[in-house]
PDB file of N, CA and C in Angstrom:
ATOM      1  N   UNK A   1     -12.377   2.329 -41.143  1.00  0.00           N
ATOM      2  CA  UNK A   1     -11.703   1.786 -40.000  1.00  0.00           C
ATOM      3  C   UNK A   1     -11.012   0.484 -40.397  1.00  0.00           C
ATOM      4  N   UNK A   2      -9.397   0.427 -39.900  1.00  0.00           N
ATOM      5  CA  UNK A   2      -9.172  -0.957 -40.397  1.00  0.00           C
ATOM      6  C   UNK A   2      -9.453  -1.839 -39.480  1.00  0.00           C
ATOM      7  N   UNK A   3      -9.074  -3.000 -39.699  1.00  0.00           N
ATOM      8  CA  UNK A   3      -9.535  -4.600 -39.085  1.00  0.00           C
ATOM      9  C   UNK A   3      -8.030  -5.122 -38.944  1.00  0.00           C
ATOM     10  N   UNK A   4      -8.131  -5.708 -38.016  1.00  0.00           N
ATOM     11  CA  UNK A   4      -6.704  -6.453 -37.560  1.00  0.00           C
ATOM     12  C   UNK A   4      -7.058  -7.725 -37.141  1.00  0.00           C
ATOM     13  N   UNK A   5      -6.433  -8.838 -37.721  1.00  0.00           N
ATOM     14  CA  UNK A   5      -7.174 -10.344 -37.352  1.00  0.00           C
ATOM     15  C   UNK A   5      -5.727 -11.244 -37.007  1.00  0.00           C
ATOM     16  N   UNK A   6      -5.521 -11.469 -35.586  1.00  0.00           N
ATOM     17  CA  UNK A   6      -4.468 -12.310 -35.353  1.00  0.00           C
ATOM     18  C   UNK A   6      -5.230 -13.717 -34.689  1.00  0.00           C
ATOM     19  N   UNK A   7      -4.627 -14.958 -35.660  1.00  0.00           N
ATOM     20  CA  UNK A   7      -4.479 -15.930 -34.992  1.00  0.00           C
ATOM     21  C   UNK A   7      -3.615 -16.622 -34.664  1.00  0.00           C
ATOM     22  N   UNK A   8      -3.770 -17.663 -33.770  1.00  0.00           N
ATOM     23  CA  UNK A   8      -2.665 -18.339 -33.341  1.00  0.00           C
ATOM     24  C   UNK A   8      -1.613 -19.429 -34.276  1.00  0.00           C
ATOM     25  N   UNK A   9      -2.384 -19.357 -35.095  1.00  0.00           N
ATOM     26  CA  UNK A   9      -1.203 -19.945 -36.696  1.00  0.00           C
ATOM     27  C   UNK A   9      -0.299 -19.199 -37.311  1.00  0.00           C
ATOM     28  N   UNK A  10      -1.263 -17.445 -37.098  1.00  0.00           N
ATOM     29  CA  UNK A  10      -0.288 -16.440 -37.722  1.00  0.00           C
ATOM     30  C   UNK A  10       0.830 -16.372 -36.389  1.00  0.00           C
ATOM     31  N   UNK A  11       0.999 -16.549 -35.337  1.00  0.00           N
ATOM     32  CA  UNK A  11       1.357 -15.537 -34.335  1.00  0.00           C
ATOM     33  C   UNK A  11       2.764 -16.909 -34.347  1.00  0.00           C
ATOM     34  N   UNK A  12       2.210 -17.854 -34.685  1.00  0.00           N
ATOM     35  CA  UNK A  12       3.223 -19.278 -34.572  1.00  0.00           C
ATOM     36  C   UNK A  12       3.923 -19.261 -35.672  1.00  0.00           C
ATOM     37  N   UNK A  13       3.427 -18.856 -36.657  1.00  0.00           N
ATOM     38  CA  UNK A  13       4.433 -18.490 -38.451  1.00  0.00           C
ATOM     39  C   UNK A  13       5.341 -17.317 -37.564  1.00  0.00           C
ATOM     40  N   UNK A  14       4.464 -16.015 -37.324  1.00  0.00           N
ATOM     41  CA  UNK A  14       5.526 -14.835 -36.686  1.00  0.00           C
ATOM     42  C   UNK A  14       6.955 -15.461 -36.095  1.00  0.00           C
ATOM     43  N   UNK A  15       6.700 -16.332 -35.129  1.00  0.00           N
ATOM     44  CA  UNK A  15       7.483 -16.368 -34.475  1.00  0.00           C
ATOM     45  C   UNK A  15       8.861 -17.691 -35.044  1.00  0.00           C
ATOM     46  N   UNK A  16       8.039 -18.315 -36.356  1.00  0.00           N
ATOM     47  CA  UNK A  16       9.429 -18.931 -36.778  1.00  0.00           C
ATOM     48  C   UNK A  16      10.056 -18.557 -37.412  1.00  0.00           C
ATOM     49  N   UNK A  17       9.587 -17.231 -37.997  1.00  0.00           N
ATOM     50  CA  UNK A  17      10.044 -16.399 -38.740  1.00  0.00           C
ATOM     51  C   UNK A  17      11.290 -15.539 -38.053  1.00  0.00           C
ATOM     52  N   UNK A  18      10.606 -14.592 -36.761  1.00  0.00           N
ATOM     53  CA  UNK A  18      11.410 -14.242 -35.967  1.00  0.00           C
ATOM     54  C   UNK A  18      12.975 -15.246 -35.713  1.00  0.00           C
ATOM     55  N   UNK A  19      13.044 -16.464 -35.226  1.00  0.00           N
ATOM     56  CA  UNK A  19      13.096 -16.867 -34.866  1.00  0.00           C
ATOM     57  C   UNK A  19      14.536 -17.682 -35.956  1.00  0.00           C
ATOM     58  N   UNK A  20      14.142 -17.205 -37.267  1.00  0.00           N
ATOM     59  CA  UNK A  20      15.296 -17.837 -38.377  1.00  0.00           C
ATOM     60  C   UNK A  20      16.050 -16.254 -38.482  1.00  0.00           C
ATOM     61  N   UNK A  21      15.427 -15.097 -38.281  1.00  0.00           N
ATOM     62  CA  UNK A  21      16.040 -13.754 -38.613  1.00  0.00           C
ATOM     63  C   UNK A  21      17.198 -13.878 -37.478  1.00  0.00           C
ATOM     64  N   UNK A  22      16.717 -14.112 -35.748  1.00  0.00           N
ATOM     65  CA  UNK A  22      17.628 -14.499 -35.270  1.00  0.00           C
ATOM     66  C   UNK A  22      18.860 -14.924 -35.872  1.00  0.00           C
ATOM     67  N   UNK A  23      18.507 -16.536 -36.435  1.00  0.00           N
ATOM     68  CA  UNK A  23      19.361 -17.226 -36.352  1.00  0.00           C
ATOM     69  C   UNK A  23      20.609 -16.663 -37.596  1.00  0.00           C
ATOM     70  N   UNK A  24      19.725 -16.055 -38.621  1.00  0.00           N
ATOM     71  CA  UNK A  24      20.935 -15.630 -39.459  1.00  0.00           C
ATOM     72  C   UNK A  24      21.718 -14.759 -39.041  1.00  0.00           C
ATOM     73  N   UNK A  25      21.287 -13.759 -38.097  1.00  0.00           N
ATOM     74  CA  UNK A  25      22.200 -12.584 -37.587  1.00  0.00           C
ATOM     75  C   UNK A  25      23.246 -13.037 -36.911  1.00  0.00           C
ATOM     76  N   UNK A  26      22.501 -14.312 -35.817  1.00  0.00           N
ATOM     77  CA  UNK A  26      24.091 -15.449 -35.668  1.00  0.00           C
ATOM     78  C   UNK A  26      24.998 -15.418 -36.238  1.00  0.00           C
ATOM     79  N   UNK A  27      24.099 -16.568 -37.565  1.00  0.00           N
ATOM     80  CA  UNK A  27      25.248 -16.494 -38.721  1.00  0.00           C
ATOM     81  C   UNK A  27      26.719 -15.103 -38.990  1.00  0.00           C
ATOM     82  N   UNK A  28      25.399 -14.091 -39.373  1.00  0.00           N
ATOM     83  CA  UNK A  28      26.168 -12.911 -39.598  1.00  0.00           C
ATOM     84  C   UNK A  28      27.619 -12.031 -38.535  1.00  0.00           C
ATOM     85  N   UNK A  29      27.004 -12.791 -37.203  1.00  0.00           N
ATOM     86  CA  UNK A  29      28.101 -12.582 -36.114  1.00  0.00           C
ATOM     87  C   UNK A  29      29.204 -13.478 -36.348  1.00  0.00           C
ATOM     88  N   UNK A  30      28.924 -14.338 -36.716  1.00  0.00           N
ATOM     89  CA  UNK A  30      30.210 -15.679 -36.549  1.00  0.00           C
ATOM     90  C   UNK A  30      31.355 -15.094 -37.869  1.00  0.00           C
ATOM     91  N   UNK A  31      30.613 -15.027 -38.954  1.00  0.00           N
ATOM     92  CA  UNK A  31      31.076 -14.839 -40.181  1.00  0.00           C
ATOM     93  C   UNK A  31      32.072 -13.624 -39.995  1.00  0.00           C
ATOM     94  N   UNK A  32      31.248 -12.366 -39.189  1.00  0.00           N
ATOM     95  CA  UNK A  32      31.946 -11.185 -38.738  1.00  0.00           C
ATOM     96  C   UNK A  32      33.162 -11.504 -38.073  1.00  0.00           C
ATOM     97  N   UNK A  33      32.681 -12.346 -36.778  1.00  0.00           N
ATOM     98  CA  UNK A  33      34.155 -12.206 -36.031  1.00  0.00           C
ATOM     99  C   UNK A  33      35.521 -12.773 -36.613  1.00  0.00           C
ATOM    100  N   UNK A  34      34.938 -14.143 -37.676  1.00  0.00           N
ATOM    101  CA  UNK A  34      36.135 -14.575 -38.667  1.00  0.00           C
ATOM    102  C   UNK A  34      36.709 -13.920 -39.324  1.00  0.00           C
ATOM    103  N   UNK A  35      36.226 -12.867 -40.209  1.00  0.00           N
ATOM    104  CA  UNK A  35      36.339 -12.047 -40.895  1.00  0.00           C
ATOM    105  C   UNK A  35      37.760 -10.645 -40.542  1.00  0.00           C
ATOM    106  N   UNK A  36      37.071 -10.632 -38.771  1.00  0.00           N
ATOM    107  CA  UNK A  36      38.433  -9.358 -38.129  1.00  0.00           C
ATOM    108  C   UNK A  36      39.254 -10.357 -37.868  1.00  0.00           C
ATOM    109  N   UNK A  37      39.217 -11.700 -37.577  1.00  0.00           N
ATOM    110  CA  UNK A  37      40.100 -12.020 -36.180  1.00  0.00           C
ATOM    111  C   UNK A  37      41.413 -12.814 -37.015  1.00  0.00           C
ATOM    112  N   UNK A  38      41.975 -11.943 -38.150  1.00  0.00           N
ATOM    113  CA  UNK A  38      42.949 -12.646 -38.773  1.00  0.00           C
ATOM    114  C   UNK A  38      44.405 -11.934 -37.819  1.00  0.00           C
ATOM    115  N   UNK A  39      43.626 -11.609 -36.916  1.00  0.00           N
ATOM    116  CA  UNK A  39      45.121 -11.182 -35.934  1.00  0.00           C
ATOM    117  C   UNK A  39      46.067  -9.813 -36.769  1.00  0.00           C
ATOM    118  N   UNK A  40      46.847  -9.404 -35.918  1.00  0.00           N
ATOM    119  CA  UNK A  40      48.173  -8.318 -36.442  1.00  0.00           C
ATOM    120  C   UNK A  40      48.739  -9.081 -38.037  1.00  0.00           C
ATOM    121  N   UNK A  41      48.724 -10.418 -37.983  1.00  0.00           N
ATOM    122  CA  UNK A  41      49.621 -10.730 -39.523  1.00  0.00           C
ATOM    123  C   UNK A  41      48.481  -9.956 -40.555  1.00  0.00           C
ATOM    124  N   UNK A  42      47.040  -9.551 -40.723  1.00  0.00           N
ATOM    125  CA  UNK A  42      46.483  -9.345 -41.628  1.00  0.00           C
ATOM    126  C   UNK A  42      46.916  -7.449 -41.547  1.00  0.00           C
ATOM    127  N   UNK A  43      47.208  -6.611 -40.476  1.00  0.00           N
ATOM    128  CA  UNK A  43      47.564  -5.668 -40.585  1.00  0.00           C
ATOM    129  C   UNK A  43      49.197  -5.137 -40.244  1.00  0.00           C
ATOM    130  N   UNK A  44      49.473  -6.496 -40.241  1.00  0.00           N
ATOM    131  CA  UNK A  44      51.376  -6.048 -39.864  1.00  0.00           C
ATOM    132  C   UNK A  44      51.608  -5.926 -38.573  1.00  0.00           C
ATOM    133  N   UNK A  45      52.641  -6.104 -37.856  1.00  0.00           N
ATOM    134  CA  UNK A  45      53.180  -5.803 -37.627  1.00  0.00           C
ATOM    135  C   UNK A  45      53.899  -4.537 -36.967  1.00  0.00           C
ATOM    136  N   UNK A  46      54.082  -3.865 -37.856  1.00  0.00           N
ATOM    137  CA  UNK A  46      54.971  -2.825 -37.988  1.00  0.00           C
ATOM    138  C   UNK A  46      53.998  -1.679 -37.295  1.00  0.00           C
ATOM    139  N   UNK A  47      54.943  -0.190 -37.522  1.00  0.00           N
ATOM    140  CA  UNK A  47      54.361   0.709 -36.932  1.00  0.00           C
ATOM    141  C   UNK A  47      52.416   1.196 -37.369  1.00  0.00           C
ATOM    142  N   UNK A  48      52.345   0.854 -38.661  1.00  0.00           N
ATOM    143  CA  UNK A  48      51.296   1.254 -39.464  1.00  0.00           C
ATOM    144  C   UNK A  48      50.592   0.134 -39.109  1.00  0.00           C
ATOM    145  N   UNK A  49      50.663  -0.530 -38.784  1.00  0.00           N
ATOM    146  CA  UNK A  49      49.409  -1.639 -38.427  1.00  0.00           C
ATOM    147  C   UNK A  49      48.926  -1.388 -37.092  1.00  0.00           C
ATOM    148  N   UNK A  50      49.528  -1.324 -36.003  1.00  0.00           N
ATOM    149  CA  UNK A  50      49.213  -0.950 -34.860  1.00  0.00           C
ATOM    150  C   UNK A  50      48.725   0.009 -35.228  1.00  0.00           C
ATOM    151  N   UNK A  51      48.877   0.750 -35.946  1.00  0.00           N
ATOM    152  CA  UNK A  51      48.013   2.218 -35.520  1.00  0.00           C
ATOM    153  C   UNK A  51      46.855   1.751 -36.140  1.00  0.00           C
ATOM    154  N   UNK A  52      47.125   1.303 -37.296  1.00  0.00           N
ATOM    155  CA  UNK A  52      45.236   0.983 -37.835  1.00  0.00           C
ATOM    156  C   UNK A  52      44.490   0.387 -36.729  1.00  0.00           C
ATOM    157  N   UNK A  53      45.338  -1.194 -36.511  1.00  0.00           N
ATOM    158  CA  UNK A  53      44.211  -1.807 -35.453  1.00  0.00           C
ATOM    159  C   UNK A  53      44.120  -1.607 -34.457  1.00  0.00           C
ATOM    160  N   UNK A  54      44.878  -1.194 -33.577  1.00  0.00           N
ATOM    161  CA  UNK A  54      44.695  -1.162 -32.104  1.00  0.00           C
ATOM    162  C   UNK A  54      44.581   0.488 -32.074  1.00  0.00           C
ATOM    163  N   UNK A  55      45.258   1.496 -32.323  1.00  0.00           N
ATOM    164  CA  UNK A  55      45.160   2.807 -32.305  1.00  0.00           C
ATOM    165  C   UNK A  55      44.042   3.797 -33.495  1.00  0.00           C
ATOM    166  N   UNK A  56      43.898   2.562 -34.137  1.00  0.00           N
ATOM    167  CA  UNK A  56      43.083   3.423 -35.209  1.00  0.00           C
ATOM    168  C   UNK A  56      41.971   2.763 -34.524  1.00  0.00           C
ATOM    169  N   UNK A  57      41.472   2.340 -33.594  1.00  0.00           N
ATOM    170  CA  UNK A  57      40.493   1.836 -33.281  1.00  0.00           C
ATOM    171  C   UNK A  57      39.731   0.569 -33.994  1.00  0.00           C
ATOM    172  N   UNK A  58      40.243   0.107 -35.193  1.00  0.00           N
ATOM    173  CA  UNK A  58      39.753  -0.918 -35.539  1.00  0.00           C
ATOM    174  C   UNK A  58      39.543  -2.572 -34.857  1.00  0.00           C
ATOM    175  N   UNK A  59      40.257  -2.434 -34.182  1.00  0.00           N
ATOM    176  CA  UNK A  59      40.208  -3.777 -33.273  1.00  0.00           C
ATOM    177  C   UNK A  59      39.070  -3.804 -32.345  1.00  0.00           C
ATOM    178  N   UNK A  60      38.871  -2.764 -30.976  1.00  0.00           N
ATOM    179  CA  UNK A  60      37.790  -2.385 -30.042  1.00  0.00           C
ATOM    180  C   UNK A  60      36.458  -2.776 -31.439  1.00  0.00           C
ATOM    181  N   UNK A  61      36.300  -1.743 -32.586  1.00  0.00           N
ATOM    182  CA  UNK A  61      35.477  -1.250 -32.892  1.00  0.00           C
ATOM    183  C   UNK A  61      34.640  -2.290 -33.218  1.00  0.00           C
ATOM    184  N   UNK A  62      35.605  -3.313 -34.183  1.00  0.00           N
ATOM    185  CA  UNK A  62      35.219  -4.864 -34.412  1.00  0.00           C
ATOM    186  C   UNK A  62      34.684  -5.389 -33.587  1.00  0.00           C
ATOM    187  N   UNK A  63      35.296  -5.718 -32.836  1.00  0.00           N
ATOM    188  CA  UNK A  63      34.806  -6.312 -31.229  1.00  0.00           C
ATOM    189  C   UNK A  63      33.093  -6.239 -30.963  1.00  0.00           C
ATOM    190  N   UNK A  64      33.091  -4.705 -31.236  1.00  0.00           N
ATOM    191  CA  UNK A  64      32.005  -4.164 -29.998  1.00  0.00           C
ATOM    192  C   UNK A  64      30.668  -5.047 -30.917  1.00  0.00           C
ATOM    193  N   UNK A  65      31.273  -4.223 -32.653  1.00  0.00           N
ATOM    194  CA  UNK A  65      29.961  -5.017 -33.761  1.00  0.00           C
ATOM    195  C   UNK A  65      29.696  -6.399 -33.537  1.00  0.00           C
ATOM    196  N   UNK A  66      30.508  -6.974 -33.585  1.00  0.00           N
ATOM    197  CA  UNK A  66      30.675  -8.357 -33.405  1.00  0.00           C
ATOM    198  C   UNK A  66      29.752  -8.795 -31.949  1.00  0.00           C
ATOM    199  N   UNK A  67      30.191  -8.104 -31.048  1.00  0.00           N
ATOM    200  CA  UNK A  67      29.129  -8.330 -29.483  1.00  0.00           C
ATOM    201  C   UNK A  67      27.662  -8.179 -30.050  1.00  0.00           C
ATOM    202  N   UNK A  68      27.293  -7.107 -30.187  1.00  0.00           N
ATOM    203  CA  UNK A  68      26.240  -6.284 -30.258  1.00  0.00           C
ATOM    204  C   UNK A  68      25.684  -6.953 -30.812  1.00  0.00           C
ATOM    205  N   UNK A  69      26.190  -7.581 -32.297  1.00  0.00           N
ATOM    206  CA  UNK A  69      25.361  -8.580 -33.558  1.00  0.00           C
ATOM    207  C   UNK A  69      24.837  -9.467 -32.889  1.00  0.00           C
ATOM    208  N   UNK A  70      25.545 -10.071 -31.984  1.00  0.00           N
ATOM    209  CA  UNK A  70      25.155 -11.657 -30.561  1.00  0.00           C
ATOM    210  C   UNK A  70      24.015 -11.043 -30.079  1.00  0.00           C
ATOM    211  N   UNK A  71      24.276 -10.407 -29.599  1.00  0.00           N
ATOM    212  CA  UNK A  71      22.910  -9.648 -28.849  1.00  0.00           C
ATOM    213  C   UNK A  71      22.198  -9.051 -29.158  1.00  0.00           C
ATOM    214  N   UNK A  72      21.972  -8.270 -30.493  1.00  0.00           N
ATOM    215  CA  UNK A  72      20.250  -8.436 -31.393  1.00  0.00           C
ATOM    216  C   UNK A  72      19.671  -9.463 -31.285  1.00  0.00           C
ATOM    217  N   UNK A  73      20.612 -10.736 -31.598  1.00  0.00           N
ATOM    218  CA  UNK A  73      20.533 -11.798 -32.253  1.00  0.00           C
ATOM    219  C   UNK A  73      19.637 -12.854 -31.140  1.00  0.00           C
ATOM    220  N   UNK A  74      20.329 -12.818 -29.948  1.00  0.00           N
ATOM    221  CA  UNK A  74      19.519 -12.918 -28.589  1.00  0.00           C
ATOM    222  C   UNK A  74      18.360 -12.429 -28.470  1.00  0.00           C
ATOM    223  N   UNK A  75      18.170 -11.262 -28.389  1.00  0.00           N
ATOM    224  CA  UNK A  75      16.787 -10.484 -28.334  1.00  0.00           C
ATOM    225  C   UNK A  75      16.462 -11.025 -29.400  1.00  0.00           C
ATOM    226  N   UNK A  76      16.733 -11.490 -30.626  1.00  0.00           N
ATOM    227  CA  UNK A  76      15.381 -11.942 -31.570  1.00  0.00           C
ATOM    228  C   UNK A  76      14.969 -13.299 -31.129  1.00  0.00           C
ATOM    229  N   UNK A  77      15.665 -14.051 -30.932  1.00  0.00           N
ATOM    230  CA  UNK A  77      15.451 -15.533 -30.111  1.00  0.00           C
ATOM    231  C   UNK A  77      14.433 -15.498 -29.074  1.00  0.00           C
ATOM    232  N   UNK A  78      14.383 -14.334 -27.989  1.00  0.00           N
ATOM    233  CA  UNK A  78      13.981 -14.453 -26.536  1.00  0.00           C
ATOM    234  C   UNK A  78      12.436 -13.342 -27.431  1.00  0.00           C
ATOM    235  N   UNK A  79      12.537 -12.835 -27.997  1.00  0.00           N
ATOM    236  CA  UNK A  79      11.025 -12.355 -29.083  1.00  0.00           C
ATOM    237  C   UNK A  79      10.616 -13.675 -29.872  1.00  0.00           C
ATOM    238  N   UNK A  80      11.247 -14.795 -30.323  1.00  0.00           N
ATOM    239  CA  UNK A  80      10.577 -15.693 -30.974  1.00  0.00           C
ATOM    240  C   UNK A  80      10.329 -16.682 -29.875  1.00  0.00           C
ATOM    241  N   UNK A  81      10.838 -17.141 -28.531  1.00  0.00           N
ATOM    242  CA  UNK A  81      10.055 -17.450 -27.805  1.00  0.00           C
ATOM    243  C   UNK A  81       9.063 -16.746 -27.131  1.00  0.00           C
ATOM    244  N   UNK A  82       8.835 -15.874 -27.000  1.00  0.00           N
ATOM    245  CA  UNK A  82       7.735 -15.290 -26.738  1.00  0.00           C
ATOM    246  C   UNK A  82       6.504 -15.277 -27.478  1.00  0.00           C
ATOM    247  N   UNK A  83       6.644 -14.986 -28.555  1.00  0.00           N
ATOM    248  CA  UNK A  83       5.699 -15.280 -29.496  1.00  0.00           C
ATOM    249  C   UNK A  83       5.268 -16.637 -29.635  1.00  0.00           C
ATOM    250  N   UNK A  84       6.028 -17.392 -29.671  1.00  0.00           N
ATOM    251  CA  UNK A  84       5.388 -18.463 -29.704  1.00  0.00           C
ATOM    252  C   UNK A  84       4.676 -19.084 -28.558  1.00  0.00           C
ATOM    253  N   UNK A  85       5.179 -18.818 -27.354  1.00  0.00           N
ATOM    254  CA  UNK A  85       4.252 -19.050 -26.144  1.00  0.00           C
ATOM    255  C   UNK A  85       2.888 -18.482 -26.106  1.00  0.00           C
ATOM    256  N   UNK A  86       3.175 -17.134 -26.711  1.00  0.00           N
ATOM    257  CA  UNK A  86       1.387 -16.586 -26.666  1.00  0.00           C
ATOM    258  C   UNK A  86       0.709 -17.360 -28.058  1.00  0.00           C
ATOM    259  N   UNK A  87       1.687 -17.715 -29.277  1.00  0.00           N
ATOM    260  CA  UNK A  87       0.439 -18.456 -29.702  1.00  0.00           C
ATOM    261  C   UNK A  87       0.003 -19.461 -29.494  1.00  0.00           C
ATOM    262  N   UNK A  88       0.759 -20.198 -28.810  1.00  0.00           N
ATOM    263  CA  UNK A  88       0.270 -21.439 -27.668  1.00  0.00           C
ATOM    264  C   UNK A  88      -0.956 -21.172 -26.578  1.00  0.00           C
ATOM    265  N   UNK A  89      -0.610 -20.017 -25.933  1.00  0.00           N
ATOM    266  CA  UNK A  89      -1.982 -19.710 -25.060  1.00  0.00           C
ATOM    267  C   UNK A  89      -2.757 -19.331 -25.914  1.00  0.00           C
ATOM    268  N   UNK A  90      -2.950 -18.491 -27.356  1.00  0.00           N
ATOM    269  CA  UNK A  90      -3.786 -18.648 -27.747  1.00  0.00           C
ATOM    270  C   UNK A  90      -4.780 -19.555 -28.384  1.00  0.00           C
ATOM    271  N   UNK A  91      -4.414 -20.340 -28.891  1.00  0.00           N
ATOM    272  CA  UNK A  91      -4.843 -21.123 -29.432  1.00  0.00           C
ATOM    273  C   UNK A  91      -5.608 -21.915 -28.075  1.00  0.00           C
ATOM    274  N   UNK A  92      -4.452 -22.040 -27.025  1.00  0.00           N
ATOM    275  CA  UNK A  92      -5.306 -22.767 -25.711  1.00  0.00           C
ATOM    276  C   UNK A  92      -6.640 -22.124 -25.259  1.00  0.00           C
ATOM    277  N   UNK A  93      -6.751 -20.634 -25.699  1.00  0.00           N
ATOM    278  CA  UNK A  93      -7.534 -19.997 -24.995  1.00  0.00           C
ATOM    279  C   UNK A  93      -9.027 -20.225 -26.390  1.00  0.00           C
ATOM    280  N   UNK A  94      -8.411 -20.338 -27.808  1.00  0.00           N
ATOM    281  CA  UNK A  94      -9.565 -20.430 -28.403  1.00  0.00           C
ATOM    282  C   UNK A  94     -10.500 -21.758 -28.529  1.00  0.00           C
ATOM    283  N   UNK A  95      -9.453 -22.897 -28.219  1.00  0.00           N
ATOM    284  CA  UNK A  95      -9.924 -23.957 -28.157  1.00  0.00           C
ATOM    285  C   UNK A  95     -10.892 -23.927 -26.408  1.00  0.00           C
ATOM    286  N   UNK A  96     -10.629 -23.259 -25.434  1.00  0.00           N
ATOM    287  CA  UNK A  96     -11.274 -23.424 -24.246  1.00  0.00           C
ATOM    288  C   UNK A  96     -12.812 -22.584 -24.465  1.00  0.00           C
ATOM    289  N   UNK A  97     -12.512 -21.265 -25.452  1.00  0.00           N
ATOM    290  CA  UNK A  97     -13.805 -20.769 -26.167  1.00  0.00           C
ATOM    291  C   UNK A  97     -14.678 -21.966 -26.841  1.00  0.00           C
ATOM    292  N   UNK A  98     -14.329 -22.506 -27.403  1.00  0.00           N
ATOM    293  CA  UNK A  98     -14.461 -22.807 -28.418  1.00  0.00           C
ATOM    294  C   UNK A  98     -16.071 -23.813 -27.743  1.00  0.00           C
ATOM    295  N   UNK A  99     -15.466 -24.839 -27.091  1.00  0.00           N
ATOM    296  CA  UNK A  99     -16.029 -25.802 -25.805  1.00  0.00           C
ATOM    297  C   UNK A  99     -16.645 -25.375 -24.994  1.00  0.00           C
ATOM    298  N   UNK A 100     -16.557 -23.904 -24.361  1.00  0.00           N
ATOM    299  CA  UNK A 100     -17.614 -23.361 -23.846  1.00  0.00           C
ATOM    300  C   UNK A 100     -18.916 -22.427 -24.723  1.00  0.00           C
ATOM    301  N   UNK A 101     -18.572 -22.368 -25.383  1.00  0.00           N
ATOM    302  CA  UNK A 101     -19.341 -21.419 -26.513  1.00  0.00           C
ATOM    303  C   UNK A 101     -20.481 -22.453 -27.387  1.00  0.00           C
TER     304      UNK A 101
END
């Protein structure tokens, strides 16, 4: 049978951990949206560029990655506060053991 041992130091590491994965996926959004947003001059102009970006779907498609990346990125933030609140109650709760025990 295994054993599973969480404390509130691990659960407070978890969550700064969480909590930098966030923050790079940030990163990784910002970097992204720089990356598309060199406008029509990076695909022309002309008839063949419109079709790549706006008709070939590359423009929307960018977009959407670019959203979506924000919003993992959110959900990992609103998971690293969470975590860290419960290892706050925990720890509150082992120290209230602790004094009654």
């Amino acid at each position: 049978m295994s054993r599973v041992q969480v404390t509130s130091q691990s659960v407070a590491k978890l969550a700064e951990d969480v909590d930098s994965f966030g923050e790079r996926l940030r990163g990784i959004a910002r970097n992204a949206a720089s990356a598309v947003s060199p406008g029509e001059t990076a695909w022309g102009d002309d008839k063949f560029g419109a079709k790549f970006a706006v008709e070939g779907e590359f423009d929307p498609s960018s977009t959407t990655m670019v959203d979506n990346t924000g919003t993992i990125a959110t959900t990992f933030d609103n998971l690293a506060s969470g975590l860290s609140t419960a290892a706050q109650d925990l720890a509150r709760t082992e120290q209230t053991n602790t004094q009654q025990f």
